[in-house]
N, C-alpha and C. Protein backbone atom coordinates (compact mmCIF):
# COMPACT_ATOMS: atom_id res chain seq x y z
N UNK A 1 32.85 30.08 22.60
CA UNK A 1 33.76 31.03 22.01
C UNK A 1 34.41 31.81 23.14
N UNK A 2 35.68 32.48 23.16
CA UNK A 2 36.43 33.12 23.57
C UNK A 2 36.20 34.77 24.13
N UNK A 3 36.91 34.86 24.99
CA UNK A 3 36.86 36.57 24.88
C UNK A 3 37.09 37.39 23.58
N UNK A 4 38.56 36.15 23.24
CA UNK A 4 39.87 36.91 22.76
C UNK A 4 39.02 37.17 21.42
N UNK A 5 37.86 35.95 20.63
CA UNK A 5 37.31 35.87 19.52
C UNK A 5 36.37 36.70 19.31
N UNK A 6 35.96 37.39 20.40
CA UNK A 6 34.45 37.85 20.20
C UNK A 6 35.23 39.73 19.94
N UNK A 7 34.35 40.03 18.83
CA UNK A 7 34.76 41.30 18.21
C UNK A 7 34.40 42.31 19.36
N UNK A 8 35.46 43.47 18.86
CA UNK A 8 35.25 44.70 20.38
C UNK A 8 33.94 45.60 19.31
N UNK A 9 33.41 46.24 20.63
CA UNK A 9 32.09 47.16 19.48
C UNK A 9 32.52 48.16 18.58
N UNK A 10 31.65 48.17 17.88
CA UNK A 10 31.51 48.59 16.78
C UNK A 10 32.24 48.17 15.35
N UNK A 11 32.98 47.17 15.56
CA UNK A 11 33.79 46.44 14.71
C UNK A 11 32.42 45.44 13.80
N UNK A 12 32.31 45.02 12.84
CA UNK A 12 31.45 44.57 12.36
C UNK A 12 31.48 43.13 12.62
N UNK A 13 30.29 42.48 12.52
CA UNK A 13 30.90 40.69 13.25
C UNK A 13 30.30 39.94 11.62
N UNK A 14 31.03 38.88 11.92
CA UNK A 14 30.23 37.87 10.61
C UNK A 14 29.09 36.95 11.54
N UNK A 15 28.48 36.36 10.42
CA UNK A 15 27.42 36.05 10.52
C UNK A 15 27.50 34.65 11.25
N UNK A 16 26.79 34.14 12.59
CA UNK A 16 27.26 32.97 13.16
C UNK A 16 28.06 33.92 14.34
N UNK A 17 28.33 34.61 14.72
CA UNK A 17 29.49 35.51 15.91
C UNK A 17 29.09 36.05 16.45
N UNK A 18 28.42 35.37 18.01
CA UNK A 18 27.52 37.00 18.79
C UNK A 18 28.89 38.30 18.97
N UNK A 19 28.10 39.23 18.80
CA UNK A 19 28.28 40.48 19.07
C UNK A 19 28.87 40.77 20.36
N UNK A 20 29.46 41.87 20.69
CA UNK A 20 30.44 41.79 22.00
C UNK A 20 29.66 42.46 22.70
N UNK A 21 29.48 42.37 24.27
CA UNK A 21 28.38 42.95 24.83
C UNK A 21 29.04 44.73 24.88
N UNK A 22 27.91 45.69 25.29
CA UNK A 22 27.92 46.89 25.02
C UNK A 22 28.58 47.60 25.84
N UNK A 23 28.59 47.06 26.86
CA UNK A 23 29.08 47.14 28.05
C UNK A 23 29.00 45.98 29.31
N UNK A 24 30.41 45.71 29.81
CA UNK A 24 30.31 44.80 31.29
C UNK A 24 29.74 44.92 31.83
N UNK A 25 29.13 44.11 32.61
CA UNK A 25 27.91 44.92 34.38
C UNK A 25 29.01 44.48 34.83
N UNK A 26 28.78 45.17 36.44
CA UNK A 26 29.57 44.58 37.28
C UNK A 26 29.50 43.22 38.23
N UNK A 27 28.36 42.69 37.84
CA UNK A 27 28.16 41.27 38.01
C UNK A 27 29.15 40.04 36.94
N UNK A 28 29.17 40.53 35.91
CA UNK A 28 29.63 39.55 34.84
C UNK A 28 31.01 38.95 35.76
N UNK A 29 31.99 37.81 34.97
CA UNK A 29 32.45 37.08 35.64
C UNK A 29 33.82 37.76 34.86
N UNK A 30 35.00 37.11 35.38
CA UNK A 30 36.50 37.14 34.95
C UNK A 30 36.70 37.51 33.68
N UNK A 31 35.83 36.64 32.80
CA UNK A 31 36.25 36.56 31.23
C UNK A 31 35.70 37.62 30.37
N UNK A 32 34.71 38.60 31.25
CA UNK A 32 34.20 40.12 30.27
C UNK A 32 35.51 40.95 30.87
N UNK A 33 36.13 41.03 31.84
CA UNK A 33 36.77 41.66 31.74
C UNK A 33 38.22 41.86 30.81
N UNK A 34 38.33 40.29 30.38
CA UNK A 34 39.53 40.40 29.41
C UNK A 34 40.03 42.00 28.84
N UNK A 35 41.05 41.84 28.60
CA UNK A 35 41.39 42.85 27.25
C UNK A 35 41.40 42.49 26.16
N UNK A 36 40.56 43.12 24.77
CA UNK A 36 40.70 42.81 24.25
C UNK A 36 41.97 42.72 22.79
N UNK A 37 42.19 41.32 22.11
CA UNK A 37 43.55 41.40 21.56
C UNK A 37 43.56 42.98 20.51
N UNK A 38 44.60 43.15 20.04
CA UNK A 38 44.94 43.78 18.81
C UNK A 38 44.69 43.03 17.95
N UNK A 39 44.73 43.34 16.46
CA UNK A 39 44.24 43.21 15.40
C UNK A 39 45.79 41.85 15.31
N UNK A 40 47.02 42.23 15.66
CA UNK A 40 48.29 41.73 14.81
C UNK A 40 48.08 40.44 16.09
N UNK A 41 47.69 40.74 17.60
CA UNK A 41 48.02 39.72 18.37
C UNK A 41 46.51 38.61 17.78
N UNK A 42 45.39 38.97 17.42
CA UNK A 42 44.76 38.29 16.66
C UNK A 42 45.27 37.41 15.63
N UNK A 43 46.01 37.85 14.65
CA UNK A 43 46.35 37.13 13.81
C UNK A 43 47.31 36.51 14.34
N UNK A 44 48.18 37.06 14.93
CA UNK A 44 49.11 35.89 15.37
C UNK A 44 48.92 34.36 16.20
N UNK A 45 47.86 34.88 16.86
CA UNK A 45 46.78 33.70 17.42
C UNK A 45 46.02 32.86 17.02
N UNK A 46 45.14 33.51 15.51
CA UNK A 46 44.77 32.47 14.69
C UNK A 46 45.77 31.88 13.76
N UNK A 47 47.12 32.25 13.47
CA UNK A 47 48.15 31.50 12.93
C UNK A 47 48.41 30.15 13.75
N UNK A 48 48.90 30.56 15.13
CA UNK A 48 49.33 29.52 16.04
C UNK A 48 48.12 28.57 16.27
N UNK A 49 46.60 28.63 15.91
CA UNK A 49 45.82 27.66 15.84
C UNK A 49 45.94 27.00 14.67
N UNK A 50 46.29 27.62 13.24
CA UNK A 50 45.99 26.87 12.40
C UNK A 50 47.14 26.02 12.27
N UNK A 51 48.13 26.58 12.54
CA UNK A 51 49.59 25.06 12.79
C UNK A 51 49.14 24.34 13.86
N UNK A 52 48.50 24.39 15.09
CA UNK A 52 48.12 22.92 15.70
C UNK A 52 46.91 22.34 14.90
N UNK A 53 46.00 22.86 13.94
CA UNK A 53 44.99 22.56 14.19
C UNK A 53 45.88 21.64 12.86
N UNK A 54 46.90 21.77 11.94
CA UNK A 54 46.98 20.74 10.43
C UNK A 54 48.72 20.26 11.39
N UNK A 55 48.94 19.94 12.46
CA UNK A 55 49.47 19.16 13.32
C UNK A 55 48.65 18.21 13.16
N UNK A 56 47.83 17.85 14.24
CA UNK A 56 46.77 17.41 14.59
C UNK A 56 46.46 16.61 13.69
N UNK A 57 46.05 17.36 12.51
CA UNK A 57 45.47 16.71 11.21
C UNK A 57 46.48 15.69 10.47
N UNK A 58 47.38 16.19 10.47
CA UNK A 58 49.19 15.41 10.05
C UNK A 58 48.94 14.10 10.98
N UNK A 59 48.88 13.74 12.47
CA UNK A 59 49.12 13.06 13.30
C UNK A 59 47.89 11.69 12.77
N UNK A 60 46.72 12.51 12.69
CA UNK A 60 45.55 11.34 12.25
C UNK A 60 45.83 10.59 10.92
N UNK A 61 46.32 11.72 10.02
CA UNK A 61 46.19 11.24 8.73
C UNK A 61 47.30 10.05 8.53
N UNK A 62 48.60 10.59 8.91
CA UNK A 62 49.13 9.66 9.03
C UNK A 62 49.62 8.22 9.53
N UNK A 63 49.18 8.65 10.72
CA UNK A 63 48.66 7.22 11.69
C UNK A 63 47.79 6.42 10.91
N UNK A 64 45.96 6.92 10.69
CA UNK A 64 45.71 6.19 9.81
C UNK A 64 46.46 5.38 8.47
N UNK A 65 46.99 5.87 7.58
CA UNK A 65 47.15 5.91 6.84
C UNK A 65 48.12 4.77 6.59
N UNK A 66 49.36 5.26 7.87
CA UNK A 66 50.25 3.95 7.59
C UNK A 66 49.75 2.37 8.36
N UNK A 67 48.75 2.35 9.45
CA UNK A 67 48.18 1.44 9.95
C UNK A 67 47.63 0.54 8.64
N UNK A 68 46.48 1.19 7.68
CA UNK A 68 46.35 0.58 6.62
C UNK A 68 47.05 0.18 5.43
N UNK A 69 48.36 0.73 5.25
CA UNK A 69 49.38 0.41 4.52
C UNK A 69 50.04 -1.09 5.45
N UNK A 70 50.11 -0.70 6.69
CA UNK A 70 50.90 -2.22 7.46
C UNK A 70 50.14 -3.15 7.74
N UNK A 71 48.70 -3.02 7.58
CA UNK A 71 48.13 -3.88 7.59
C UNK A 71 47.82 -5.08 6.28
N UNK A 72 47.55 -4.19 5.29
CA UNK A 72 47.79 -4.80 3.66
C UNK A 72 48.81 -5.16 3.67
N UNK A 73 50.04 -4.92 4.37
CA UNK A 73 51.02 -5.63 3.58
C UNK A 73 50.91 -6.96 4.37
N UNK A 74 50.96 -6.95 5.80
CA UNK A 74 50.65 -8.06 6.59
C UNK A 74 49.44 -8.95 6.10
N UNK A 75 48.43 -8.44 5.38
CA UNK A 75 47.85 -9.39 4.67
C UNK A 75 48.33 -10.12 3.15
N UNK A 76 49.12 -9.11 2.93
CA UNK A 76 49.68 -9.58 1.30
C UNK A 76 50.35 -10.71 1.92
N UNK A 77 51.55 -10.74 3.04
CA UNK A 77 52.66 -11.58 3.53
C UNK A 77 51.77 -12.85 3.86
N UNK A 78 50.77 -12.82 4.97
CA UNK A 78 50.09 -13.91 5.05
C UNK A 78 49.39 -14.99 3.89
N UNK A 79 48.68 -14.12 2.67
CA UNK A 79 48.29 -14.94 2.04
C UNK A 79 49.17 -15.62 1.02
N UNK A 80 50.45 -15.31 0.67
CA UNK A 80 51.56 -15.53 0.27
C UNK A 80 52.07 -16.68 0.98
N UNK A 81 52.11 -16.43 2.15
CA UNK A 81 53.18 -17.82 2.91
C UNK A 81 51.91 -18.79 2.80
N UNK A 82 50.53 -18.93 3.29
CA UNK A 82 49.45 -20.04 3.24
C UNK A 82 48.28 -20.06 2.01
N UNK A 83 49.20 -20.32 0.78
CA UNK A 83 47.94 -20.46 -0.39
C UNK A 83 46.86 -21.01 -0.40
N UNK A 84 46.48 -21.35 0.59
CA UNK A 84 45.19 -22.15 0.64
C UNK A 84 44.02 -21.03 1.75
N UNK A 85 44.81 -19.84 1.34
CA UNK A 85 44.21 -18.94 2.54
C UNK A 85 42.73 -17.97 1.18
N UNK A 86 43.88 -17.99 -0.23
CA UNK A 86 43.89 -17.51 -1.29
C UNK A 86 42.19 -17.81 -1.90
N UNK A 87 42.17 -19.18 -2.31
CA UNK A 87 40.81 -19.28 -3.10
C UNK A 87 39.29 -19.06 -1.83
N UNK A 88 38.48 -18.67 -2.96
CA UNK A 88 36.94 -18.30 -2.18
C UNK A 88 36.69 -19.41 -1.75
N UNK A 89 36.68 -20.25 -3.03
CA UNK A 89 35.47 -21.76 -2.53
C UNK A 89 36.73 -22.70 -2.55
N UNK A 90 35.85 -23.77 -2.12
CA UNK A 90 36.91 -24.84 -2.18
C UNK A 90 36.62 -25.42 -0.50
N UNK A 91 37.76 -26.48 -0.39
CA UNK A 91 38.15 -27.23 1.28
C UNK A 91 38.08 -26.16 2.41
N UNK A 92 38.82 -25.20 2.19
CA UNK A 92 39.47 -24.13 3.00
C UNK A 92 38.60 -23.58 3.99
N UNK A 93 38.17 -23.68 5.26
CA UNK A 93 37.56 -22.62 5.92
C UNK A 93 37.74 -21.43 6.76
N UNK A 94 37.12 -20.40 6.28
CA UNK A 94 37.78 -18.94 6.62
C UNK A 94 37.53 -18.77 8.20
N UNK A 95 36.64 -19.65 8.81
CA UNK A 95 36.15 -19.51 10.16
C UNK A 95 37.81 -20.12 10.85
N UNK A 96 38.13 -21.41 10.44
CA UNK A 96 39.73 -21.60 11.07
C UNK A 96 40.52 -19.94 11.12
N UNK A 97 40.99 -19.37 10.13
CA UNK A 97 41.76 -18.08 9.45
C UNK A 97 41.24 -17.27 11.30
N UNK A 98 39.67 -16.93 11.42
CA UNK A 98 39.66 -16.45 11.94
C UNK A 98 38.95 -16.33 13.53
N UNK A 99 39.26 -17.71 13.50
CA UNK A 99 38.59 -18.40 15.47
C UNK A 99 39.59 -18.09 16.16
N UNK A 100 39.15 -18.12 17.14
CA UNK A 100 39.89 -17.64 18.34
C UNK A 100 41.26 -18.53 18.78
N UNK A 101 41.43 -19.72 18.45
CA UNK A 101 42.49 -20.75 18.32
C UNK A 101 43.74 -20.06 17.43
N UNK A 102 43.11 -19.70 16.57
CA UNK A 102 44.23 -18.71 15.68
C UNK A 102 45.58 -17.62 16.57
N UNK A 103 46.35 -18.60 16.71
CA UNK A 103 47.82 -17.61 17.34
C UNK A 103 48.13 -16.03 16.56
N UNK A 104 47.92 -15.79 17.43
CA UNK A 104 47.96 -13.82 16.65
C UNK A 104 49.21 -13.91 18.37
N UNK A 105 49.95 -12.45 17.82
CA UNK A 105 50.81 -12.36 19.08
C UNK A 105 49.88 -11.51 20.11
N UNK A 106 50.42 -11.92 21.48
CA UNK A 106 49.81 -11.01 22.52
C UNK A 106 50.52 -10.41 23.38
N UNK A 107 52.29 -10.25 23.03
CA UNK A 107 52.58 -9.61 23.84
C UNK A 107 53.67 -9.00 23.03
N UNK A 108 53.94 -7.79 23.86
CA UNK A 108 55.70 -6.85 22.76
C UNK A 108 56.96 -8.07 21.94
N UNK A 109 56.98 -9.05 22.86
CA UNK A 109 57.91 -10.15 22.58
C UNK A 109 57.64 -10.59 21.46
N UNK A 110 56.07 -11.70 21.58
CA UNK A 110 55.88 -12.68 20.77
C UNK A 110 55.65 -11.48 19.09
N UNK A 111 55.39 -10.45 19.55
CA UNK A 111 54.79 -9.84 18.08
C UNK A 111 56.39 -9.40 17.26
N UNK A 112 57.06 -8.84 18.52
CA UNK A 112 58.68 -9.12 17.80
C UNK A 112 59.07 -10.10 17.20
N UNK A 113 59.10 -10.98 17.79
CA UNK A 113 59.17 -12.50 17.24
C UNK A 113 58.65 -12.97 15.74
N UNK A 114 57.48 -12.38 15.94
CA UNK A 114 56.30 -12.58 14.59
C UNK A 114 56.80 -11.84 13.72
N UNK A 115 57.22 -10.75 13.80
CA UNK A 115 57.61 -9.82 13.11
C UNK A 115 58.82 -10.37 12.13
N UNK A 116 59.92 -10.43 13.18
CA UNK A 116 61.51 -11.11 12.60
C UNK A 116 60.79 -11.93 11.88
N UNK A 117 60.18 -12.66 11.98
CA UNK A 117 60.41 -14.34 11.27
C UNK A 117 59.11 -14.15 10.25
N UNK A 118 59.00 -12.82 9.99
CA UNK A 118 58.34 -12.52 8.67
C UNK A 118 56.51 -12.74 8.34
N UNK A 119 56.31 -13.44 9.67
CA UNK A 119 55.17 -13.75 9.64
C UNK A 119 54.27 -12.83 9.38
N UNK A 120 52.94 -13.13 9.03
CA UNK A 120 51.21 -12.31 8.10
C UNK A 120 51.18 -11.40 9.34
N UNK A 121 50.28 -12.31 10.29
CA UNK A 121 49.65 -12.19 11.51
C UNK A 121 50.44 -11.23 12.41
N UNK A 122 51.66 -11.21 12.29
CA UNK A 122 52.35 -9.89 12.84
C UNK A 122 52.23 -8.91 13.28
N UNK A 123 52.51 -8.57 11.26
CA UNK A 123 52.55 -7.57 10.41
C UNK A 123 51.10 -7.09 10.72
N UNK A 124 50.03 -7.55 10.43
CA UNK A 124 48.92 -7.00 11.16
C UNK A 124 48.48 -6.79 12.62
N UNK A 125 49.11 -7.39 13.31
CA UNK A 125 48.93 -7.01 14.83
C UNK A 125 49.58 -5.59 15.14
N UNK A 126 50.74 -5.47 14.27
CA UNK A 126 51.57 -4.04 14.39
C UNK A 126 50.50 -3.37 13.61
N UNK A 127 50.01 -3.20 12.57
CA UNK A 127 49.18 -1.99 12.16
C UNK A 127 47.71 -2.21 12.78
N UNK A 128 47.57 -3.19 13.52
CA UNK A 128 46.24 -2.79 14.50
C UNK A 128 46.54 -1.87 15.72
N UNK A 129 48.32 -2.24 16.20
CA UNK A 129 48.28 -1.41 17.19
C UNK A 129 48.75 -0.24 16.87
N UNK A 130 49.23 0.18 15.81
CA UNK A 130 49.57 1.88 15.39
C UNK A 130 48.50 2.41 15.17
N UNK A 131 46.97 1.72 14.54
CA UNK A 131 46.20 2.48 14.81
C UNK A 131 44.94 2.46 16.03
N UNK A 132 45.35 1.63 16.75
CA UNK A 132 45.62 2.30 18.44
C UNK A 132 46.00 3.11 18.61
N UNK A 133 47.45 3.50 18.38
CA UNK A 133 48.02 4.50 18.89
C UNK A 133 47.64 5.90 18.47
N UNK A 134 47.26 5.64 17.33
CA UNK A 134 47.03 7.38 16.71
C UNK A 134 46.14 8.21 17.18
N UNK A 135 45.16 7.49 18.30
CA UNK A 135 44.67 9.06 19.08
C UNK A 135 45.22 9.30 20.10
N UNK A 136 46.05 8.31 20.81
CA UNK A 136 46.79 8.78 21.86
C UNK A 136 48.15 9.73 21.17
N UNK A 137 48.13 9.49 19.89
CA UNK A 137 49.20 10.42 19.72
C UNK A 137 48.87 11.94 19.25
N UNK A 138 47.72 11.68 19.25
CA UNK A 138 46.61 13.15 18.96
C UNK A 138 46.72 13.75 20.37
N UNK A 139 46.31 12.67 21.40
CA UNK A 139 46.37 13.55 22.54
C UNK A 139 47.98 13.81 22.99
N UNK A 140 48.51 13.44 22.86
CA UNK A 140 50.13 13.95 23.25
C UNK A 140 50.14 15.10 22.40
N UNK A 141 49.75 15.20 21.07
CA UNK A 141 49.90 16.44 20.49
C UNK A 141 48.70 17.75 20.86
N UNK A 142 47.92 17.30 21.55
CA UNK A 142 47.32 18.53 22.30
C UNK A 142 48.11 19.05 23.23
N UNK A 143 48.97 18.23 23.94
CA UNK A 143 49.19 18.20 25.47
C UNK A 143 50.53 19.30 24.29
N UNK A 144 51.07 19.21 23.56
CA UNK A 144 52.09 20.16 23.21
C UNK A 144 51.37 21.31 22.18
N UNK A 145 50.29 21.26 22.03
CA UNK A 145 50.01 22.42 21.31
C UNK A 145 49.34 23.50 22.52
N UNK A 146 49.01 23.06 23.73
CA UNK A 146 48.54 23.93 24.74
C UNK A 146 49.36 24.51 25.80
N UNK A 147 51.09 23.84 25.38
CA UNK A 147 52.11 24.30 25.87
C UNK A 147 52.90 25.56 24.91
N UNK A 148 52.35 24.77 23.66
CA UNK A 148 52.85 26.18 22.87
C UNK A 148 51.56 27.23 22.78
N UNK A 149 50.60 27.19 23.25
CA UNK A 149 49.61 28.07 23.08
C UNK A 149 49.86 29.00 24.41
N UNK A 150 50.64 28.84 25.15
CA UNK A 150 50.77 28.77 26.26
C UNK A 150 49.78 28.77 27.51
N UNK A 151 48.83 27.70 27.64
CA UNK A 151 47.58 27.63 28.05
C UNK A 151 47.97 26.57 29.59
N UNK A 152 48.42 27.27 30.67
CA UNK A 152 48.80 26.04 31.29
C UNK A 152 47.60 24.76 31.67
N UNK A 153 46.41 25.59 32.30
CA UNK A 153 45.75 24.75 33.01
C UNK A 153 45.09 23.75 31.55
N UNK A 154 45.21 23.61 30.28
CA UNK A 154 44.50 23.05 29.76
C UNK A 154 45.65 21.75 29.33
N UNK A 155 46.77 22.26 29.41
CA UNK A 155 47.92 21.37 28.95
C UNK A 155 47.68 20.22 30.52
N UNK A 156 47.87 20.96 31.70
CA UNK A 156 47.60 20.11 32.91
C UNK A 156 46.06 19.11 32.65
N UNK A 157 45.22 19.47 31.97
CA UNK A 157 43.94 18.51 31.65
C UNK A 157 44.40 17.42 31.14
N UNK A 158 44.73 17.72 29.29
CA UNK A 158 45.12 16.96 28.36
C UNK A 158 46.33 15.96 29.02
N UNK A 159 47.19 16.88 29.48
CA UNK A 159 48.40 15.72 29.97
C UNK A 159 47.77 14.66 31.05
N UNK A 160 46.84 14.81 31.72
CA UNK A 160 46.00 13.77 32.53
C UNK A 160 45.16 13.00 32.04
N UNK A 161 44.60 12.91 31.10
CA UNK A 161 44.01 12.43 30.07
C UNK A 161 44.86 11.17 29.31
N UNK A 162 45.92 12.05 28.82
CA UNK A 162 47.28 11.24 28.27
C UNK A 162 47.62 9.72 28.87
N UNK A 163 47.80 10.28 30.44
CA UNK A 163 48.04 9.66 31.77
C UNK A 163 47.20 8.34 31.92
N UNK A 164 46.11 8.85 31.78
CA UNK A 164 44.69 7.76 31.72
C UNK A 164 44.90 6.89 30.80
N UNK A 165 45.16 7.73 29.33
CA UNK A 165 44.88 6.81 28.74
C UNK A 165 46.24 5.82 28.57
N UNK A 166 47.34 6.16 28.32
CA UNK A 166 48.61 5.37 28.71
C UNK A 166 48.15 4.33 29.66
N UNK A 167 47.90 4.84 30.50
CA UNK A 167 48.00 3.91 32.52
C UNK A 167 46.48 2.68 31.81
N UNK A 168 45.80 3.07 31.26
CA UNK A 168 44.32 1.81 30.94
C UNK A 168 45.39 0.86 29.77
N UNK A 169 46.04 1.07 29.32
CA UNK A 169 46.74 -0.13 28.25
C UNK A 169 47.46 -0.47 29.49
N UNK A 170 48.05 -0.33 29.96
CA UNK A 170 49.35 -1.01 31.61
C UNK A 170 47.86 -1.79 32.37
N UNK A 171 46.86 -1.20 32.86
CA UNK A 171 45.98 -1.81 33.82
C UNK A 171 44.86 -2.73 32.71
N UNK A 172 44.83 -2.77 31.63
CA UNK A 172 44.27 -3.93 30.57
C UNK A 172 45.11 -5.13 30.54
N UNK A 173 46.32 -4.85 30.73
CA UNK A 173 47.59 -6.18 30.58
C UNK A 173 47.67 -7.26 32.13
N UNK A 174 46.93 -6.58 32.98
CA UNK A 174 47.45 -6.80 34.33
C UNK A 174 45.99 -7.69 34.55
């Protein structure tokens, strides 16, 4: 917890919230000395958390959300174009559908490609990789909620993080 969070004395605390010390020593470090906020710069602070914090929440939900929508449909499209993908029993084996021989795209091109020409396997390679993407897009949205928090050194973390994780999909391809 925070300086900014921890109640000034004699203010009453809830339950779960240590208490603010009684006084600084002069040993304590940087962060007893804070000042503490006002009541209005308080609220205005827990406002500006609760819009990153249902950001954030927006970014997952939706990422999820449409990954599994593009993925069903990429399965609706596939079992549609190969009816024999369709029945349980029968000739058909699901181990072909899903051995490693199985052409899935592996690169921006071929999945374009897959894509245009309407293909199953695509359509699901794109909603496997959107939901890839949706925590890196969580972390891009830290890296801007700690710019609007105005927090530099934590935005400089997250944006390195970002960095990492961007730069490991480039050094996975290579």
């Amino acid at each position: 917890m925070t300086a900014e969070n921890v109640p000034s004395p004699g203010e009453p605390t809830s339950p779960g919230t240590p208490a603010a010390p009684a006084e600084a020593s002069p040993e304590a470090g940087p962060a007893s000395r804070r000042r503490q906020l006002s009541p209005e710069e308080r609220a205005r602070m827990e406002q500006k958390v609760r819009k990153i914090e249902i950001a954030i929440s927006l970014v997952l939900r939706i990422g999820v959300s449409l990954s599994v929508a593009v993925i069903a449909v990429g399965l609706g499209v596939m079992f549609a174009h190969h009816g024999s993908y369709v029945p349980i029993s029968g000739h058909f084996s699901y181990q072909a559908l899903t051995s490693r021989t199985t052409r899935f795209p592996h690169t921006l091109g071929t999945l374009g490609s897959s894509i245009a020409a309407g293909q199953g396997r695509g359509i699901v390679v794109l909603g496997v990789m959107i939901l890839i993407l949706t925590p890196v897009m969580r972390v891009a949205v830290g890296v801007l909620s700690f710019i609007y928090e105005k927090d530099p050194p934590m935005a400089i973390v997250t944006f390195y993080v970002l960095v990492v994780l961007v730069g490991s999909f480039f050094l996975a391809g290579a």
